[in-house]
PDB file of N, CA and C in Angstrom:
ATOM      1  N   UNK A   1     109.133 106.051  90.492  1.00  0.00           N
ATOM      2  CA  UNK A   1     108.444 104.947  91.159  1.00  0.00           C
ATOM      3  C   UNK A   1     109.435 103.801  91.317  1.00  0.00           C
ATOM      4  N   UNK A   2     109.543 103.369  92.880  1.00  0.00           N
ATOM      5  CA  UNK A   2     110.386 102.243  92.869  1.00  0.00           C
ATOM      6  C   UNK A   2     110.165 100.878  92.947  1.00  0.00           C
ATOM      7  N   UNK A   3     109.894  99.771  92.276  1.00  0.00           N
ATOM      8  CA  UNK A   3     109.761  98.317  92.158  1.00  0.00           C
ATOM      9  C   UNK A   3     110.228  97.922  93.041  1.00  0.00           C
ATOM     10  N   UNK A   4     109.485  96.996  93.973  1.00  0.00           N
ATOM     11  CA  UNK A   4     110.182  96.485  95.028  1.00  0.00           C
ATOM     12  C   UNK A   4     110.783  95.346  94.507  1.00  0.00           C
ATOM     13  N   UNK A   5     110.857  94.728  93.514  1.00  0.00           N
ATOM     14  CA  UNK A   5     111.344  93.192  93.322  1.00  0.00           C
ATOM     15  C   UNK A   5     112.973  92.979  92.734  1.00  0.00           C
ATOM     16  N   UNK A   6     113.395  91.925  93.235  1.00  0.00           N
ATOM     17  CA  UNK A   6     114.486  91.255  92.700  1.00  0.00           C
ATOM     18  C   UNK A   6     114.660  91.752  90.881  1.00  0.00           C
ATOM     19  N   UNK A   7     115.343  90.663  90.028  1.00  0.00           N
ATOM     20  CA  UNK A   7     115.487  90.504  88.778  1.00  0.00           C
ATOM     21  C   UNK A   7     115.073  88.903  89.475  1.00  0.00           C
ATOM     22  N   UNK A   8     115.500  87.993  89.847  1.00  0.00           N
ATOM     23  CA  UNK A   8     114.886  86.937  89.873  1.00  0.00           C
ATOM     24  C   UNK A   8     113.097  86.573  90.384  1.00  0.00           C
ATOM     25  N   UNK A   9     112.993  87.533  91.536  1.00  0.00           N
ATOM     26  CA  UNK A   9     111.567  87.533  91.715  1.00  0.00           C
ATOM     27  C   UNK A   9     110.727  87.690  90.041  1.00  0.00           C
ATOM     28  N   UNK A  10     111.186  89.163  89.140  1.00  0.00           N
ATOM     29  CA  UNK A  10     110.321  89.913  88.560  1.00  0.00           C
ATOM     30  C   UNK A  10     110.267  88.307  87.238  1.00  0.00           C
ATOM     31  N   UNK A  11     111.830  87.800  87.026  1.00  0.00           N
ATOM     32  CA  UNK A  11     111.719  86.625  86.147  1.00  0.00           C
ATOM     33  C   UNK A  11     110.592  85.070  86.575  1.00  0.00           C
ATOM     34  N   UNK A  12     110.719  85.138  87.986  1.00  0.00           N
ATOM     35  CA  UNK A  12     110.014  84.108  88.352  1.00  0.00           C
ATOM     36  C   UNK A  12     108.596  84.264  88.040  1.00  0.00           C
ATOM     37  N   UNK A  13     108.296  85.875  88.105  1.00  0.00           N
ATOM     38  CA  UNK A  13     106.183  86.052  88.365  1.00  0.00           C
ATOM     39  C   UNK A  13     106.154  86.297  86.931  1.00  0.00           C
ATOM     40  N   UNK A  14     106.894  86.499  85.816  1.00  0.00           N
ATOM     41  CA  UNK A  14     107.060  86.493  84.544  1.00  0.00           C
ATOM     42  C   UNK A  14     106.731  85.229  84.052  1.00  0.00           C
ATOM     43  N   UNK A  15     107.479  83.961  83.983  1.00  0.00           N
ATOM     44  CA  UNK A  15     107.074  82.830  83.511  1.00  0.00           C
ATOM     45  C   UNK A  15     106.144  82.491  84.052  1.00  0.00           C
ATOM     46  N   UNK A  16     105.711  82.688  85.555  1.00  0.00           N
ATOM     47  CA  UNK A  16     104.417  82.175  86.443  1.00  0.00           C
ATOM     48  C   UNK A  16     103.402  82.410  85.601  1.00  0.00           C
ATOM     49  N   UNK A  17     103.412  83.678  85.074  1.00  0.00           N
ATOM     50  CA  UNK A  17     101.936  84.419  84.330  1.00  0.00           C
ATOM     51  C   UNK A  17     102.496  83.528  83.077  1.00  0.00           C
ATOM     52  N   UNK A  18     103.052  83.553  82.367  1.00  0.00           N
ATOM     53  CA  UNK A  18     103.059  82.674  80.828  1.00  0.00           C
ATOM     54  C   UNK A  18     102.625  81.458  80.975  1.00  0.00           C
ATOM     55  N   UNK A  19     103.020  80.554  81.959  1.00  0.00           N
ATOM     56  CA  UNK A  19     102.461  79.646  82.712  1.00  0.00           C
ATOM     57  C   UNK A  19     100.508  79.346  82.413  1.00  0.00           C
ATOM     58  N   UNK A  20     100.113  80.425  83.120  1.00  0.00           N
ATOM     59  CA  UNK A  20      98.977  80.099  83.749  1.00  0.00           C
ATOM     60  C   UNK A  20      98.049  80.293  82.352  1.00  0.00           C
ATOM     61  N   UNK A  21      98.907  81.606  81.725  1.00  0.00           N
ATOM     62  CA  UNK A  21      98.239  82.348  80.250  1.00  0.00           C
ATOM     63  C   UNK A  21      98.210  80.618  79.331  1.00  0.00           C
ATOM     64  N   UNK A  22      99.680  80.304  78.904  1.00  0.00           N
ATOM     65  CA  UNK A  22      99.108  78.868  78.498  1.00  0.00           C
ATOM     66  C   UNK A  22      98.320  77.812  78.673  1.00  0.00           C
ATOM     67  N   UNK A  23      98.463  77.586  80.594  1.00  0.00           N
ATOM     68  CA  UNK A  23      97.045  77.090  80.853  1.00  0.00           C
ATOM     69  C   UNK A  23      95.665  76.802  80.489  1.00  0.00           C
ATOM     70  N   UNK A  24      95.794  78.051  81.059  1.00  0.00           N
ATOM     71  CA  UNK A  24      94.196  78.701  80.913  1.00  0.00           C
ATOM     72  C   UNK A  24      93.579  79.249  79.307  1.00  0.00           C
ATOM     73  N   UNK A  25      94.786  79.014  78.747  1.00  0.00           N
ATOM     74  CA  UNK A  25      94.328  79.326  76.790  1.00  0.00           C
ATOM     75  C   UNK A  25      93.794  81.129  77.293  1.00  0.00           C
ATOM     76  N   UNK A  26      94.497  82.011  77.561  1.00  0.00           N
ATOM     77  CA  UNK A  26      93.787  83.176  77.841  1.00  0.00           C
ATOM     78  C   UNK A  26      94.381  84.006  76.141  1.00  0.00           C
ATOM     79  N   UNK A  27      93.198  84.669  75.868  1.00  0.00           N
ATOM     80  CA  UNK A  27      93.314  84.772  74.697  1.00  0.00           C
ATOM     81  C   UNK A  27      93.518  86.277  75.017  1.00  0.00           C
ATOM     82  N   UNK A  28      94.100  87.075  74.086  1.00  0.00           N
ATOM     83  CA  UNK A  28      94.405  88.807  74.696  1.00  0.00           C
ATOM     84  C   UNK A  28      94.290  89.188  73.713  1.00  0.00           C
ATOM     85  N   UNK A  29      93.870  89.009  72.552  1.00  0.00           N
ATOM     86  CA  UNK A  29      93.387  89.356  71.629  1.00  0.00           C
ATOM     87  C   UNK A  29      92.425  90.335  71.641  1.00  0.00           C
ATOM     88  N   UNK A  30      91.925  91.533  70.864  1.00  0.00           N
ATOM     89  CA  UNK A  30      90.946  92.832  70.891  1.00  0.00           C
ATOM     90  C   UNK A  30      89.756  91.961  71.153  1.00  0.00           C
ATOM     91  N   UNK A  31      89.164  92.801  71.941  1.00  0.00           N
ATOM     92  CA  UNK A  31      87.714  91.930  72.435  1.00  0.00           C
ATOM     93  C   UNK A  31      87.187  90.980  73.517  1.00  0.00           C
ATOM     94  N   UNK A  32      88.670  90.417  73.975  1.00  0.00           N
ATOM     95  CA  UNK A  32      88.493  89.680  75.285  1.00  0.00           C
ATOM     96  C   UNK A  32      88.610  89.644  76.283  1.00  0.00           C
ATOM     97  N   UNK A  33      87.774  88.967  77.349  1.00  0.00           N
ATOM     98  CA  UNK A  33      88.057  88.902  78.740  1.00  0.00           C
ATOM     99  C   UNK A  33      87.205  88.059  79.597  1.00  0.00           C
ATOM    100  N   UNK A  34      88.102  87.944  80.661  1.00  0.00           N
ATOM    101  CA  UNK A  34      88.277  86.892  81.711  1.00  0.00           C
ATOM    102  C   UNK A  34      88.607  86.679  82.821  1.00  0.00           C
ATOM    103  N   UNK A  35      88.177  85.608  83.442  1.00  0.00           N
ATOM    104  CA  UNK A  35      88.462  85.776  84.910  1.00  0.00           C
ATOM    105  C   UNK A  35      89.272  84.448  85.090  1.00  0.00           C
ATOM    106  N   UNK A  36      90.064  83.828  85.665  1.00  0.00           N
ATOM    107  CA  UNK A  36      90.958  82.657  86.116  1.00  0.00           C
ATOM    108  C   UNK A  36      90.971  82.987  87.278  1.00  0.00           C
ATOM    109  N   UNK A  37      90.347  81.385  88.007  1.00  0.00           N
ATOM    110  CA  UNK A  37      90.977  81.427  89.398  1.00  0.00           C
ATOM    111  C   UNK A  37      91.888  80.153  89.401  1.00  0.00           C
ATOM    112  N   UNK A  38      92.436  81.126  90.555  1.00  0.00           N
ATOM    113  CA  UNK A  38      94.167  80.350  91.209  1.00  0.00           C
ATOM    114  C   UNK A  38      93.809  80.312  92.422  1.00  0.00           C
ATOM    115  N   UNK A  39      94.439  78.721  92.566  1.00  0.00           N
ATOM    116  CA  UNK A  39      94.641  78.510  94.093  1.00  0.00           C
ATOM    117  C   UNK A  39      95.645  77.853  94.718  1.00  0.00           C
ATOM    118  N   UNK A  40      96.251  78.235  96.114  1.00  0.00           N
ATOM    119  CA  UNK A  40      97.769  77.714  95.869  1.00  0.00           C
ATOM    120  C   UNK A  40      97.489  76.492  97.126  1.00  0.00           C
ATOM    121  N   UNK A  41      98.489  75.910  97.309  1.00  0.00           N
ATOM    122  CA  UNK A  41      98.698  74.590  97.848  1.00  0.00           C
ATOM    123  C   UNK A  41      97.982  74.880  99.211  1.00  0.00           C
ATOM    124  N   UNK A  42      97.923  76.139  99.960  1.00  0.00           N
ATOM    125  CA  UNK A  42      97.213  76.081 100.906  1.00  0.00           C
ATOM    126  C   UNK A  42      95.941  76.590 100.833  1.00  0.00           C
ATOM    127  N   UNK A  43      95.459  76.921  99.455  1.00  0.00           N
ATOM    128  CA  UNK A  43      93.820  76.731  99.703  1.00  0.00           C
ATOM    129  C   UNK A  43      93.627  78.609  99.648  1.00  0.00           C
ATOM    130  N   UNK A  44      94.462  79.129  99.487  1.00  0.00           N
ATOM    131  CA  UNK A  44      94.196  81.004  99.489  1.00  0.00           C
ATOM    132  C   UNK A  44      93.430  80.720  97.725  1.00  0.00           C
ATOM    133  N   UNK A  45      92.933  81.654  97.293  1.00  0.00           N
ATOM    134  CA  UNK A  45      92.185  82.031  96.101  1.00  0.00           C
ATOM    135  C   UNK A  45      92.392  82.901  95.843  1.00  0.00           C
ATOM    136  N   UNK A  46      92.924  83.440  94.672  1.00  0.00           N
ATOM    137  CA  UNK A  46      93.140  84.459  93.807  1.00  0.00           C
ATOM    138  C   UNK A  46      92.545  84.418  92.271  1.00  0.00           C
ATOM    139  N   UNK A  47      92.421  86.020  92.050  1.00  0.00           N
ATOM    140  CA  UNK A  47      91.630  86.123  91.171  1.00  0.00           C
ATOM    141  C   UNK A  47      92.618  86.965  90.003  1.00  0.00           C
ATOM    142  N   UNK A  48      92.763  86.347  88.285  1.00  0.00           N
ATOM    143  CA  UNK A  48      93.341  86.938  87.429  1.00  0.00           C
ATOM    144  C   UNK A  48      92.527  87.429  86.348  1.00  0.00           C
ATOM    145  N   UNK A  49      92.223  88.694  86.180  1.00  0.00           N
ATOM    146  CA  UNK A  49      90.921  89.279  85.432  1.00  0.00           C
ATOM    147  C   UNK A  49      91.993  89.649  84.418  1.00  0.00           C
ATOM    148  N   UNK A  50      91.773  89.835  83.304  1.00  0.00           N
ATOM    149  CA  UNK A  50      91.939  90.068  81.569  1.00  0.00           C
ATOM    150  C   UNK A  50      91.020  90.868  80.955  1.00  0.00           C
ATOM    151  N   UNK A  51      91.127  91.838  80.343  1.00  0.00           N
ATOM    152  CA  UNK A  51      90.376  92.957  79.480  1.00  0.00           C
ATOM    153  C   UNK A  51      91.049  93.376  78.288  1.00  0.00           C
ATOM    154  N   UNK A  52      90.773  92.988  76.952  1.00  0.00           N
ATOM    155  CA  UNK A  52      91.138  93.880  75.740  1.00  0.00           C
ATOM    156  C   UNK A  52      89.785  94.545  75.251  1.00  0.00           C
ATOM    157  N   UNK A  53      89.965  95.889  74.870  1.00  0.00           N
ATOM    158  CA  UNK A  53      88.405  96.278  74.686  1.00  0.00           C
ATOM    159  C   UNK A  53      88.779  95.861  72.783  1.00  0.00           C
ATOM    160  N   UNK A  54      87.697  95.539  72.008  1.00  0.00           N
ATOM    161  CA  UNK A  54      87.278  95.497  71.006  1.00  0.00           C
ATOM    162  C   UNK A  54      87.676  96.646  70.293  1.00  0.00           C
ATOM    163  N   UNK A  55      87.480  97.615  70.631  1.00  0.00           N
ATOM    164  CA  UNK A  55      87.388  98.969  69.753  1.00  0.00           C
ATOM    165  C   UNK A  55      89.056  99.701  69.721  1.00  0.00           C
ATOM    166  N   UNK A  56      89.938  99.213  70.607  1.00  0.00           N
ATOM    167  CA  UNK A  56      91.356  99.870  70.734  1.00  0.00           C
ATOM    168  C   UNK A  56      92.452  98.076  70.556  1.00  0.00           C
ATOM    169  N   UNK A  57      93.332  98.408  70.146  1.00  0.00           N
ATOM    170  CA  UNK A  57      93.815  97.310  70.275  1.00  0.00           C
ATOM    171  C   UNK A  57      95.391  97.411  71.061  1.00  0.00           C
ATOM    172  N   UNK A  58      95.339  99.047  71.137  1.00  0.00           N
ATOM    173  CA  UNK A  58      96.886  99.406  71.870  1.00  0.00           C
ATOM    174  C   UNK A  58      96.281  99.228  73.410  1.00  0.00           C
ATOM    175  N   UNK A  59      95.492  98.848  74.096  1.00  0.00           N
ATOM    176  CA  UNK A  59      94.917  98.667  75.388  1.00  0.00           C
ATOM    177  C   UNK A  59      94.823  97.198  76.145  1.00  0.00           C
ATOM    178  N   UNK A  60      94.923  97.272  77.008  1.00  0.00           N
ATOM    179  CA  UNK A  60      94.960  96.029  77.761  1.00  0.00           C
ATOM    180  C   UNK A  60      95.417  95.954  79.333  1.00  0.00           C
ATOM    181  N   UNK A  61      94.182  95.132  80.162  1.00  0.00           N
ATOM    182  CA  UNK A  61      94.543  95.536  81.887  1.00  0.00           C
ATOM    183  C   UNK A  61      94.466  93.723  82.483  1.00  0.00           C
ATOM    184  N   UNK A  62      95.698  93.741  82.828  1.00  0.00           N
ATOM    185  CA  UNK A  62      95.495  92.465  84.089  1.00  0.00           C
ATOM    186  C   UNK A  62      95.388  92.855  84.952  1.00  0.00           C
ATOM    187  N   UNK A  63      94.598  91.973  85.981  1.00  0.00           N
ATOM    188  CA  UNK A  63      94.665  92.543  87.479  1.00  0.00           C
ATOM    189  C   UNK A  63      94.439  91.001  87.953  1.00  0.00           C
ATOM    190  N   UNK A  64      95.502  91.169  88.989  1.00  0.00           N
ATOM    191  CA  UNK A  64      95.386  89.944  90.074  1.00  0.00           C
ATOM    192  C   UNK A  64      95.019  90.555  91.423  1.00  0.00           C
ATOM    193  N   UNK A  65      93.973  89.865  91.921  1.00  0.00           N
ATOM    194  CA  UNK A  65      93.377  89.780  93.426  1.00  0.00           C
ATOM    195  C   UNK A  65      92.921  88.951  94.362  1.00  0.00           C
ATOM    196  N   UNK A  66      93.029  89.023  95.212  1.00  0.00           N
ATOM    197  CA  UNK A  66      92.899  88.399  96.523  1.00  0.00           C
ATOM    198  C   UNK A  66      91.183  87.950  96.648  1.00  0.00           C
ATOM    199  N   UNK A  67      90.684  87.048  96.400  1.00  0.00           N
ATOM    200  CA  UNK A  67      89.371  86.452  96.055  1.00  0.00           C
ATOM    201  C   UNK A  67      88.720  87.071  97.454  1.00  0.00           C
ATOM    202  N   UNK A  68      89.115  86.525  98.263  1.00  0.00           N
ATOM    203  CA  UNK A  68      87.995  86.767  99.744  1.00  0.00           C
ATOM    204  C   UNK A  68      88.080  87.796  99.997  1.00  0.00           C
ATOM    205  N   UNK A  69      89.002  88.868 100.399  1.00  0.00           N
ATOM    206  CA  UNK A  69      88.744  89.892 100.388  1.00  0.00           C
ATOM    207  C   UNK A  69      89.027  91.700  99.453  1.00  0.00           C
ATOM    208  N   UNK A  70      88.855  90.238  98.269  1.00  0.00           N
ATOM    209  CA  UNK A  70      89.351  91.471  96.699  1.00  0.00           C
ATOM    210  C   UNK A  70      90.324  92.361  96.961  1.00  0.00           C
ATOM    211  N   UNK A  71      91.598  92.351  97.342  1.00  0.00           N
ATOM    212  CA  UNK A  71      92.220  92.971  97.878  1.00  0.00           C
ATOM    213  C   UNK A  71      93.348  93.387  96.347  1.00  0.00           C
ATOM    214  N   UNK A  72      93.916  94.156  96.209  1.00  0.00           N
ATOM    215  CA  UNK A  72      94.214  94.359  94.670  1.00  0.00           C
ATOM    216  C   UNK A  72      95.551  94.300  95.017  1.00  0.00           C
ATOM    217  N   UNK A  73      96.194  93.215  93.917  1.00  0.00           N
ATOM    218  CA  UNK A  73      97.464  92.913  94.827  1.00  0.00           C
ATOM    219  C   UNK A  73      98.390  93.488  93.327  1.00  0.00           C
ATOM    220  N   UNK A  74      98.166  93.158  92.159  1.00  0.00           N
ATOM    221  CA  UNK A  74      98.775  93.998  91.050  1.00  0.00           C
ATOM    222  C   UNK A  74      97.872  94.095  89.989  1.00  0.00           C
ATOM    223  N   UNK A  75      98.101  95.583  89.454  1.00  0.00           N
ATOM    224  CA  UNK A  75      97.195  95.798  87.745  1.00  0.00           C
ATOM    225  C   UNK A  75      98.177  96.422  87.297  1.00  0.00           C
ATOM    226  N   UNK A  76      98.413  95.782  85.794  1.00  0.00           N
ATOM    227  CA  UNK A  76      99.166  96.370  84.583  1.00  0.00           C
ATOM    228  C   UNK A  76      98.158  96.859  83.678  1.00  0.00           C
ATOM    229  N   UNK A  77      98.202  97.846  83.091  1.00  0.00           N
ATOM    230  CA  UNK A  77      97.697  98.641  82.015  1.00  0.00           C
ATOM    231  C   UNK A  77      98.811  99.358  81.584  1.00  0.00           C
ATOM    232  N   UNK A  78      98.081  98.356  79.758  1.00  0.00           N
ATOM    233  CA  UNK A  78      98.753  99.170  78.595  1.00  0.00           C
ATOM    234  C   UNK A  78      97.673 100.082  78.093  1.00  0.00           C
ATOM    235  N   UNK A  79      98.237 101.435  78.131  1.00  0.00           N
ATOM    236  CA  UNK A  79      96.948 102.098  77.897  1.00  0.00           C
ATOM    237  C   UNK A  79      97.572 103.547  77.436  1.00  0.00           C
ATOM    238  N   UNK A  80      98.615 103.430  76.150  1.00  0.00           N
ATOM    239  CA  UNK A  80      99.390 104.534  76.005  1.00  0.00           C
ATOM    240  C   UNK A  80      98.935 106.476  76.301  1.00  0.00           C
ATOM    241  N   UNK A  81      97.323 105.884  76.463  1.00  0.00           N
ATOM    242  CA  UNK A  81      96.403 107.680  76.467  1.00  0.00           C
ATOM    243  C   UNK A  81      95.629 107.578  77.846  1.00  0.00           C
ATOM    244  N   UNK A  82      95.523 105.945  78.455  1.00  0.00           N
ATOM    245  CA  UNK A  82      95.380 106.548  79.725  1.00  0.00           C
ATOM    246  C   UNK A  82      95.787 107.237  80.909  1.00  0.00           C
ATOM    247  N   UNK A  83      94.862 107.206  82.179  1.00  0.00           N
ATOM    248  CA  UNK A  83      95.780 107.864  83.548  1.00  0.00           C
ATOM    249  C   UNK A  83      95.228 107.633  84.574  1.00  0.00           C
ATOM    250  N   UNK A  84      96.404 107.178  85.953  1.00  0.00           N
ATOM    251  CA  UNK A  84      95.520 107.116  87.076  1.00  0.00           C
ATOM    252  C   UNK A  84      95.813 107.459  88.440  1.00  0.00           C
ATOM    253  N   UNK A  85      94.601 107.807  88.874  1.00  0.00           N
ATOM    254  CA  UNK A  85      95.085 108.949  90.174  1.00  0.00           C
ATOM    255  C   UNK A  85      95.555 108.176  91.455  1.00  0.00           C
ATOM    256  N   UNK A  86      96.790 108.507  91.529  1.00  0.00           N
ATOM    257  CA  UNK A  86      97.161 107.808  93.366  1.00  0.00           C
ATOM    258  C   UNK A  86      95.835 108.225  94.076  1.00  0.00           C
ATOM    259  N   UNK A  87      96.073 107.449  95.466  1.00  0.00           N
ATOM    260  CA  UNK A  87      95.752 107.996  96.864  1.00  0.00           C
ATOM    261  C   UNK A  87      96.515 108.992  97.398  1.00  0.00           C
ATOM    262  N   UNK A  88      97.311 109.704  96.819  1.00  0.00           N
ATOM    263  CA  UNK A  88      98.158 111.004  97.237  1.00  0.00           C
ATOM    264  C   UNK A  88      98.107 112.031  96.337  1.00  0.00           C
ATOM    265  N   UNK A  89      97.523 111.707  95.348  1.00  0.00           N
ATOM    266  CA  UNK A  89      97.184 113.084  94.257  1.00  0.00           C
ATOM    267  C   UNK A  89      97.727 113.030  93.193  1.00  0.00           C
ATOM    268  N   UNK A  90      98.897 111.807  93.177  1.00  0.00           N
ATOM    269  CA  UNK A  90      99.675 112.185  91.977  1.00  0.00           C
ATOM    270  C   UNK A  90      98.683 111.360  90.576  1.00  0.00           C
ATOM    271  N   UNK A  91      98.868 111.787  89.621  1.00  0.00           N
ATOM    272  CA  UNK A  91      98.616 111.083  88.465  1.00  0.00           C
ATOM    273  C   UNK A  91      99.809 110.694  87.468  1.00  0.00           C
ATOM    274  N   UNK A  92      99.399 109.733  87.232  1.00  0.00           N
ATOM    275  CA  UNK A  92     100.134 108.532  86.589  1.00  0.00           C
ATOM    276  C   UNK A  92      99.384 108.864  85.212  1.00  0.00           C
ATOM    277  N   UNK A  93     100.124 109.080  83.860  1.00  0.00           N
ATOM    278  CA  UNK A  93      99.837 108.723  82.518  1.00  0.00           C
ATOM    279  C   UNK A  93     100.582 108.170  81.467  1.00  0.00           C
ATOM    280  N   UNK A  94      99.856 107.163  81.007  1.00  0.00           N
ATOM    281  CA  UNK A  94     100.223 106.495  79.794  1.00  0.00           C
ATOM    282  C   UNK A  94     100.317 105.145  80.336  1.00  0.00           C
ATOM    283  N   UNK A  95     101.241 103.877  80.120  1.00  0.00           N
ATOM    284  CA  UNK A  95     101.501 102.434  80.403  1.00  0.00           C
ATOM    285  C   UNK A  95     101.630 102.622  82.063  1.00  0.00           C
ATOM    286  N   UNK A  96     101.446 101.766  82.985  1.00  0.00           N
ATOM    287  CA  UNK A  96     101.411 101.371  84.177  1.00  0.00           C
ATOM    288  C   UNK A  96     101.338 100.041  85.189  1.00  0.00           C
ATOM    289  N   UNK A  97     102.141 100.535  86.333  1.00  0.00           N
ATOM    290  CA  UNK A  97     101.894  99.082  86.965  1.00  0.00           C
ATOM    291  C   UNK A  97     101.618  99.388  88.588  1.00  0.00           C
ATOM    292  N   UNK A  98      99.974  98.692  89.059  1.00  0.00           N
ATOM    293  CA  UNK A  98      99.669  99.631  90.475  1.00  0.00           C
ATOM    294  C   UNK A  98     100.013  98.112  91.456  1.00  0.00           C
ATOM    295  N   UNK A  99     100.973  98.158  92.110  1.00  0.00           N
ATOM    296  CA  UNK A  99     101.534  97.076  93.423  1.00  0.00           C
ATOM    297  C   UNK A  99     100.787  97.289  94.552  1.00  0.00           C
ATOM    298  N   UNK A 100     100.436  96.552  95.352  1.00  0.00           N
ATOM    299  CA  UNK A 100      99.219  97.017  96.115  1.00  0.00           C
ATOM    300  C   UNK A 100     100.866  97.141  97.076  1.00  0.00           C
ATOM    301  N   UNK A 101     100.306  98.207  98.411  1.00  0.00           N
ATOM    302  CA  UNK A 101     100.896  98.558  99.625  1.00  0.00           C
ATOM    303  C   UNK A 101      99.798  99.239 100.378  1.00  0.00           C
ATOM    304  N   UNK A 102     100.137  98.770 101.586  1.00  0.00           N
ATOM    305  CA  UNK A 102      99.710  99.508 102.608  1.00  0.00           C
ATOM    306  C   UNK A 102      99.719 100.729 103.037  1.00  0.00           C
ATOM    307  N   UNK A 103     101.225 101.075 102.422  1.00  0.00           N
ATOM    308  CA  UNK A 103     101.110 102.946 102.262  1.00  0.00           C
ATOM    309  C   UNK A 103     100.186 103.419 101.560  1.00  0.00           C
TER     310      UNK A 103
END
């Protein structure tokens, strides 16, 4: 799987999220979750959802999306026993990161 990003892009959306995580006091601790909205200087809305389930503590899913038309722009899951199926058949298991594309 190939990452489309820089080393400076991947450092920039790195502190962005530590950023917002301090912000927003987002706690990732077993048991929590949340929604943060973001909005940028021109008024677009995005949505940063947070999930630790209670019962696993090796687990955990961000997902950022596109508010108006929920459009799934990235999800990370730590999820060393999960798996998930492309739109082409392949399956993906264990830790992951789904980049939205048009392909």
């Amino acid at each position: 799987m190939e990452i489309k990003l820089t080393d400076e892009e991947a450092k920039y959306l790195i502190e962005l999220l530590k950023f917002v995580f301090k912000k927003y006091k987002v706690d990732l601790r077993p048991g929590n979750k949340g929604d943060v909205l973001l909005t940028t200087e021109e008024e677009y809305e995005f949505i940063l959802h947070y999930y630790t389930p209670s019962h696993r503590g090796d687990r955990l899913s961000l997902h950022l999306r596109e508010r108006e038309t929920n459009t799934n722009l990235v999800r990370i899951n730590i999820d060393p026993n999960g798996f998930h199926k492309n739109s082409n058949g392949e399956t993906i298991y264990g830790n992951r990161i789904l980049i939205f594309s048009y392909e």
